[in-house]
C-alpha atoms as a PDB file:
ATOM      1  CA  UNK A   1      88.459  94.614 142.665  1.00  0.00           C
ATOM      2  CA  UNK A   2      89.090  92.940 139.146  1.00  0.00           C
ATOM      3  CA  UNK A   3      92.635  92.425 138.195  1.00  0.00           C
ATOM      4  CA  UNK A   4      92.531  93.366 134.144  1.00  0.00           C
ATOM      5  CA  UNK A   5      95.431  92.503 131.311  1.00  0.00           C
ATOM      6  CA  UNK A   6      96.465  94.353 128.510  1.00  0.00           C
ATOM      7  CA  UNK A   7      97.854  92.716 125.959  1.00  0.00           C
ATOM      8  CA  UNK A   8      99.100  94.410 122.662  1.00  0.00           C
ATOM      9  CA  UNK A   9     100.845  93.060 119.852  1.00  0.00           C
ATOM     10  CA  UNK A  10     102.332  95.573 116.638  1.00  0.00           C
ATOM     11  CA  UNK A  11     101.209  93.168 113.382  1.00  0.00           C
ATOM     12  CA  UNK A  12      98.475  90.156 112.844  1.00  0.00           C
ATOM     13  CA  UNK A  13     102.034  88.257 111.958  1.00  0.00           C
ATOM     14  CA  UNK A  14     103.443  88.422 115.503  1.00  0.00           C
ATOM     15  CA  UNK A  15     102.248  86.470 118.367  1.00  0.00           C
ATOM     16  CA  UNK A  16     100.803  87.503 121.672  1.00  0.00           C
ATOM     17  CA  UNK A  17     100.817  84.118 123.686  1.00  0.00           C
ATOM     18  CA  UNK A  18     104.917  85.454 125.286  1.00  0.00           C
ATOM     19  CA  UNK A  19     102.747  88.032 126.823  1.00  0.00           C
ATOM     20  CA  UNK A  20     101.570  85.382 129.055  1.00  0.00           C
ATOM     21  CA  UNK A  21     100.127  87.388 132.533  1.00  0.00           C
ATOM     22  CA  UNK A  22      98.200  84.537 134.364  1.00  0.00           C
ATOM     23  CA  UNK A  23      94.301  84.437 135.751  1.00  0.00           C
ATOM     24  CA  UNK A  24      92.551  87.740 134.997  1.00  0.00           C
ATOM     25  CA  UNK A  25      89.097  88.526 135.271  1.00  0.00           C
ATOM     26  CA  UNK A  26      89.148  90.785 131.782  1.00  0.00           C
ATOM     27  CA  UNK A  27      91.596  90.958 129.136  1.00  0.00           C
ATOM     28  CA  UNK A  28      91.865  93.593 126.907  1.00  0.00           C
ATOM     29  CA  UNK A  29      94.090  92.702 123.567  1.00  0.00           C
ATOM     30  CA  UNK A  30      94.821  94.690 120.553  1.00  0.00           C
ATOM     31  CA  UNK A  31      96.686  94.595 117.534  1.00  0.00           C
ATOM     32  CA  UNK A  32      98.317  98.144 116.997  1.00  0.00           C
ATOM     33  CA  UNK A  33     101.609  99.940 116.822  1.00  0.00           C
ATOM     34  CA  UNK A  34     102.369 101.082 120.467  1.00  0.00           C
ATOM     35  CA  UNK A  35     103.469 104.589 119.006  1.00  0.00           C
ATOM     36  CA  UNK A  36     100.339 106.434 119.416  1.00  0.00           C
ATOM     37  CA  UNK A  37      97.843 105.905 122.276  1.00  0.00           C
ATOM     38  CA  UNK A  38      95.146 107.351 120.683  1.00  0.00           C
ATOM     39  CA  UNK A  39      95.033 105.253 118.234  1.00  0.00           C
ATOM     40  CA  UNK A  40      94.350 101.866 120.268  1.00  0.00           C
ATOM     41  CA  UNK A  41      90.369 101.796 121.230  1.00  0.00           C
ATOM     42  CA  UNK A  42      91.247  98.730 123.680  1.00  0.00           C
ATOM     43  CA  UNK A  43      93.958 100.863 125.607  1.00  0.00           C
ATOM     44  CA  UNK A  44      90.800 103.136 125.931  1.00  0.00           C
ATOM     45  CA  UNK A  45      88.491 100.958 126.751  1.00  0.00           C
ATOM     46  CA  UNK A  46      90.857  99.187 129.326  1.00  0.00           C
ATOM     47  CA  UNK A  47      91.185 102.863 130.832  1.00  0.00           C
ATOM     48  CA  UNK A  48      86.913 104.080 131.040  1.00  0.00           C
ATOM     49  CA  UNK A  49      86.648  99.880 132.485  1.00  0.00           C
ATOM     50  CA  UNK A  50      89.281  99.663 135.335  1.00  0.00           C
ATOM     51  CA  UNK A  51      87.826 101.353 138.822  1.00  0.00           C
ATOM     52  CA  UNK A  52      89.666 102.258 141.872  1.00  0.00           C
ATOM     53  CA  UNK A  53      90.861  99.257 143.432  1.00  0.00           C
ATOM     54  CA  UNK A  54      91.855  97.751 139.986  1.00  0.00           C
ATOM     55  CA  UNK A  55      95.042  96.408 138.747  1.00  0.00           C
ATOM     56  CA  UNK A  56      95.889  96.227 135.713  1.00  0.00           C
ATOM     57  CA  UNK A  57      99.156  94.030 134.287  1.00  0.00           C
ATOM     58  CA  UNK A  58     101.212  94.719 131.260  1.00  0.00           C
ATOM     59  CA  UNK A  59     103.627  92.292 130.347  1.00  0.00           C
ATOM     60  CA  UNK A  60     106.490  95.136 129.495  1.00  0.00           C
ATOM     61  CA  UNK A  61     106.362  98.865 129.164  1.00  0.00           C
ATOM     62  CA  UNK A  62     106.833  98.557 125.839  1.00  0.00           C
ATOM     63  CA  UNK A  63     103.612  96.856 125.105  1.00  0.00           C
ATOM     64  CA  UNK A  64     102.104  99.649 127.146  1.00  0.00           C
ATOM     65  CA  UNK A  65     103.462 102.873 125.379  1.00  0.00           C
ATOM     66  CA  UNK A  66     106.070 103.372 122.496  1.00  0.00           C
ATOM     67  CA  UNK A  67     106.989 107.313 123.714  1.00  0.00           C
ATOM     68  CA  UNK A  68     107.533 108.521 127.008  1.00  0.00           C
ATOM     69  CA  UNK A  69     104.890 110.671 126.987  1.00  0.00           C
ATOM     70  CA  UNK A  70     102.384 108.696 126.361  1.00  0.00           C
ATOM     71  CA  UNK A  71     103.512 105.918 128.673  1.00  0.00           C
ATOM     72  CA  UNK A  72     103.423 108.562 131.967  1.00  0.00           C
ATOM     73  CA  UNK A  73     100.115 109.789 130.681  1.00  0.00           C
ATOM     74  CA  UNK A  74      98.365 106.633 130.506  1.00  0.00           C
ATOM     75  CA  UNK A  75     100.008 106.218 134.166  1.00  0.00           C
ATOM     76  CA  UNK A  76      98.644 108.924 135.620  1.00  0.00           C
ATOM     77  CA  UNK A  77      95.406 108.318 134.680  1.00  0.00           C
ATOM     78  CA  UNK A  78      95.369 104.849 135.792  1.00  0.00           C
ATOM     79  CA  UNK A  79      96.809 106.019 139.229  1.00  0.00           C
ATOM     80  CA  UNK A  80      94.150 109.116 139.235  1.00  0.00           C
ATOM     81  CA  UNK A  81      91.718 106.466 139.572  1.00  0.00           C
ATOM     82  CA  UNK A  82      93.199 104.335 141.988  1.00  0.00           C
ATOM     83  CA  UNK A  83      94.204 101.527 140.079  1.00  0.00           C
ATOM     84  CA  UNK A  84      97.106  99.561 140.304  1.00  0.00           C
ATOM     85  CA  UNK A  85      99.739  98.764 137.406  1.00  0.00           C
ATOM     86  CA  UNK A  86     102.443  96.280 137.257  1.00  0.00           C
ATOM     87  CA  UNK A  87     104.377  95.580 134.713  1.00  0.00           C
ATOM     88  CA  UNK A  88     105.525  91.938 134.727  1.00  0.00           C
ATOM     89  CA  UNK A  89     109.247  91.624 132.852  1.00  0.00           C
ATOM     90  CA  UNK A  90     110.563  94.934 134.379  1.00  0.00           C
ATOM     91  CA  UNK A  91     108.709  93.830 137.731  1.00  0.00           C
ATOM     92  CA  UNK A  92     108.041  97.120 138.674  1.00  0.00           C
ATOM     93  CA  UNK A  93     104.346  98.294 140.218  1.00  0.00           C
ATOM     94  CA  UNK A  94     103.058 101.397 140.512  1.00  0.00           C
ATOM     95  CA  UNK A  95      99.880 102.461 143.265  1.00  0.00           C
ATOM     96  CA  UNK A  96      98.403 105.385 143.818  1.00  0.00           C
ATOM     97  CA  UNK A  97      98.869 105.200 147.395  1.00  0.00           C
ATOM     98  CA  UNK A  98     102.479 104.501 147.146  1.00  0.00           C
ATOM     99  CA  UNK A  99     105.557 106.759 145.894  1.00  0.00           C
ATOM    100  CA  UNK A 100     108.601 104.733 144.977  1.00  0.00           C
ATOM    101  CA  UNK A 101     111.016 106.899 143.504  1.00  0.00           C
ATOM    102  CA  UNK A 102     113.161 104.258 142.169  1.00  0.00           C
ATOM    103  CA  UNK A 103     110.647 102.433 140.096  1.00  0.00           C
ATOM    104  CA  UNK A 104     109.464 105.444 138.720  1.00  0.00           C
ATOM    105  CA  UNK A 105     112.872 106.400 137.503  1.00  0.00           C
ATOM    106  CA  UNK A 106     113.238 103.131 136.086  1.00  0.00           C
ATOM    107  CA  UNK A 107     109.749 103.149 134.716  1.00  0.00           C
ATOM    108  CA  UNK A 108     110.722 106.580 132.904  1.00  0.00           C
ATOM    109  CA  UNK A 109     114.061 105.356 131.917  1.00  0.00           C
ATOM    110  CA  UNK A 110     112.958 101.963 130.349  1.00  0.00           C
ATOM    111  CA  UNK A 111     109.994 103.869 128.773  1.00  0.00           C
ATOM    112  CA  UNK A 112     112.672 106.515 127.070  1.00  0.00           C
ATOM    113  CA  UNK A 113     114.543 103.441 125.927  1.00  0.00           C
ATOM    114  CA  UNK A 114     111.497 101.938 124.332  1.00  0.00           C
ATOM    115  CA  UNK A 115     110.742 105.354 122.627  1.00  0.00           C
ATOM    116  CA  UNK A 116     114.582 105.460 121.532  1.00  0.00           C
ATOM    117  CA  UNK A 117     114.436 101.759 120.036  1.00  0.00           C
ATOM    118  CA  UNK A 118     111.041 103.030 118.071  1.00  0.00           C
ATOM    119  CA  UNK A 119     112.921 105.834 116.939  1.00  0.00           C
ATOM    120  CA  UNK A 120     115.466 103.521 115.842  1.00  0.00           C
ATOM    121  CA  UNK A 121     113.322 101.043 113.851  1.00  0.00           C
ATOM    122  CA  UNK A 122     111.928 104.032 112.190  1.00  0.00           C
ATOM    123  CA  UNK A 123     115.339 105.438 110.991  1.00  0.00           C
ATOM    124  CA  UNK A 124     116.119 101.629 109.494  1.00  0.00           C
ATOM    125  CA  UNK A 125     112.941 101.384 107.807  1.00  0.00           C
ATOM    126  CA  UNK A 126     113.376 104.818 105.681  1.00  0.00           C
ATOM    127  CA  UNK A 127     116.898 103.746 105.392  1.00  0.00           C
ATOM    128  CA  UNK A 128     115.790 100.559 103.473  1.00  0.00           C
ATOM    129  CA  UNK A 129     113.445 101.934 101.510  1.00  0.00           C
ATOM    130  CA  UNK A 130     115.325 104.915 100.065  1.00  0.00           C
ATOM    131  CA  UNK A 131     118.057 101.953  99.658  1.00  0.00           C
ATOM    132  CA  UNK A 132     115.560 100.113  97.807  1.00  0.00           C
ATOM    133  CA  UNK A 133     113.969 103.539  95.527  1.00  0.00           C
ATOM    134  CA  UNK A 134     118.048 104.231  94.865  1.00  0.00           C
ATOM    135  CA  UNK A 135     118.590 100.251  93.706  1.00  0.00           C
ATOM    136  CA  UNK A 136     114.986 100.694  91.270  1.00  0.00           C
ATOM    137  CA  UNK A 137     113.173  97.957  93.658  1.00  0.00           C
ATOM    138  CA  UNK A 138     111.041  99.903  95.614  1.00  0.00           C
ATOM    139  CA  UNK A 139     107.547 101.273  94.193  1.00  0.00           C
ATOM    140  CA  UNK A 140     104.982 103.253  95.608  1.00  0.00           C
ATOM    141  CA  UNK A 141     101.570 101.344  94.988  1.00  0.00           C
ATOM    142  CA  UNK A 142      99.156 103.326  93.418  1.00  0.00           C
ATOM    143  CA  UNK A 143      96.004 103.476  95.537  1.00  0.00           C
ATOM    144  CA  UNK A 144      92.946 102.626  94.231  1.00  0.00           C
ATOM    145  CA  UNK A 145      90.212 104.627  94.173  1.00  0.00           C
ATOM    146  CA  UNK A 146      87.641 103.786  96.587  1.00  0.00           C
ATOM    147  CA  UNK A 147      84.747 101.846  95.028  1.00  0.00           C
ATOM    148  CA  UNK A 148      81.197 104.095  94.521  1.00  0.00           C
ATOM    149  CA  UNK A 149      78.642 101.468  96.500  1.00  0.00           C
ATOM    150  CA  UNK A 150      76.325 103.799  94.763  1.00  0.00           C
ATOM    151  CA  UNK A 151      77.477 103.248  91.259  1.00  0.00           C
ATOM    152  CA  UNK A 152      76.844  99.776  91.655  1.00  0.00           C
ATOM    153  CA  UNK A 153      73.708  99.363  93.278  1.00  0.00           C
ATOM    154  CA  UNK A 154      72.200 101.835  90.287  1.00  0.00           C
ATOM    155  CA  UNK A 155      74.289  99.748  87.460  1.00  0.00           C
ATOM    156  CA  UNK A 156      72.571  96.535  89.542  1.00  0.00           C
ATOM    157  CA  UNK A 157      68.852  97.712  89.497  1.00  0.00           C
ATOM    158  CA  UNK A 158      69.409  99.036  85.701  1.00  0.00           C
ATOM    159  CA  UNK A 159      69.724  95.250  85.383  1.00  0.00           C
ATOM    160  CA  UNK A 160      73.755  94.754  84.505  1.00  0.00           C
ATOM    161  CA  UNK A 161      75.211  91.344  85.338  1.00  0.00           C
ATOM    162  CA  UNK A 162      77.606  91.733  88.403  1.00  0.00           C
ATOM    163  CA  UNK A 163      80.239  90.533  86.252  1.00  0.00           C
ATOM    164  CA  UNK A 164      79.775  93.621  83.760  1.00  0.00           C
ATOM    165  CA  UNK A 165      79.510  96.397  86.299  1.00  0.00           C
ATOM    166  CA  UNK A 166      83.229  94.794  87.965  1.00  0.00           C
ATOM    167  CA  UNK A 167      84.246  95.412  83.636  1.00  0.00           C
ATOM    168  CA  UNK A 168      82.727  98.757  83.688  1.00  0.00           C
ATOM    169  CA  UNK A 169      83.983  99.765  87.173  1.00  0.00           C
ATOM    170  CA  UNK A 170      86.941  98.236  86.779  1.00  0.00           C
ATOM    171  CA  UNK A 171      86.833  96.589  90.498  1.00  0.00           C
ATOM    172  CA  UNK A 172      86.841  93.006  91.706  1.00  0.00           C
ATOM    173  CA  UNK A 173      83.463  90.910  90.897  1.00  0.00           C
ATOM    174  CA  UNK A 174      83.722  89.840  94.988  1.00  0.00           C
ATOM    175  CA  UNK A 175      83.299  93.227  95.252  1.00  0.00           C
ATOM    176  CA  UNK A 176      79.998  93.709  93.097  1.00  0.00           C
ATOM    177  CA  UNK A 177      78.699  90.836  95.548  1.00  0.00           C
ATOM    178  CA  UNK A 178      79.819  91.985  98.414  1.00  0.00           C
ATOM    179  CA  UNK A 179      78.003  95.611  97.999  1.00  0.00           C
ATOM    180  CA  UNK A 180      74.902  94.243  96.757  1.00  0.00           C
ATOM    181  CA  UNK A 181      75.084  91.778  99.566  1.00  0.00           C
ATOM    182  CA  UNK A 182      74.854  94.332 102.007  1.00  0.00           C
ATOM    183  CA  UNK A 183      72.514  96.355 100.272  1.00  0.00           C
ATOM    184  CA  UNK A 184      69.888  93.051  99.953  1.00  0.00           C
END
């Protein structure tokens, strides 16, 4: 029976070390916005690890799932196969072998409230930035295109200098390197 952590934080610029949950014998930590399960390999490798007798510990719903959908789907799976899941600040646990009505409601109603406060970061954001398109000081960047590896090795073995195919190519000279790097 391991006891497993999972441990997810939205941006590289924000800090995971609050989401302190003690001795664990795996840890599974990702950086990714909680809104869309499917889009966080460690949440799935956390679920095809754990086996019955498991538990796994979140430090709050919200780290867990962004939408209430989402958040009782991953639950129910991690119940299906008899594992265990508490969730540390809202100290609430959840077992397959137990039904408690009351932390399930409060599971569902803290995990609607987490979907609401996405919701309402998501409204601010487009707020700000048609604020900022309406004020002049918001642009769109331009993508670039994406670089032709190909293009490069060819211009390479033709014998151009790496800094003449970046010229010609109009890309980075790191970027020469770094292709024919990983071509050598």
């Amino acid at each position: 029976m391991a006891i497993v952590s999972y441990i997810r934080i939205s941006s590289s610029t924000q800090n995971s070390a609050r989401q302190d949950l003690g001795e664990v014998d795996k840890e599974f930590n990702e950086i990714a916005s909680g809104k869309n399960a499917s889009e966080r390999p460690q949440l799935k490798a956390l679920i095809d690890y754990v086996r019955d007798g498991d538990t796994v510990k979140v430090y709050d719903i919200s780290r867990l799932a962004r939408n209430l959908r989402d958040l009782q789907e991953i639950l129910e799976t991690l119940l299906a196969k008899g594992v265990t899941v508490t969730f540390k600040k809202e100290a609430l646990t959840f077992s397959a072998d137990e039904t408690n009505h009351i932390a399930k409601l409060q599971l569902q109603m803290m995990g609607a409230f987490a979907e609401f406060e996405r919701n309402i970061i998501a409204e601010r954001q487009a707020d700000g930035i048609a604020k900022a398109k309406a004020r002049g000081v918001y642009a769109n960047r331009e993508r670039k295109p994406s670089i032709n590896h190909d293009e490069v090795r060819r211009l390479s073995t033709d014998g151009m200098t790496p800094t003449n195919i970046s010229r010609q190519l109009n890309i980075s000279r790191m970027s020469v390197h770094r292709i024919l790097k990983q071509s050598a």
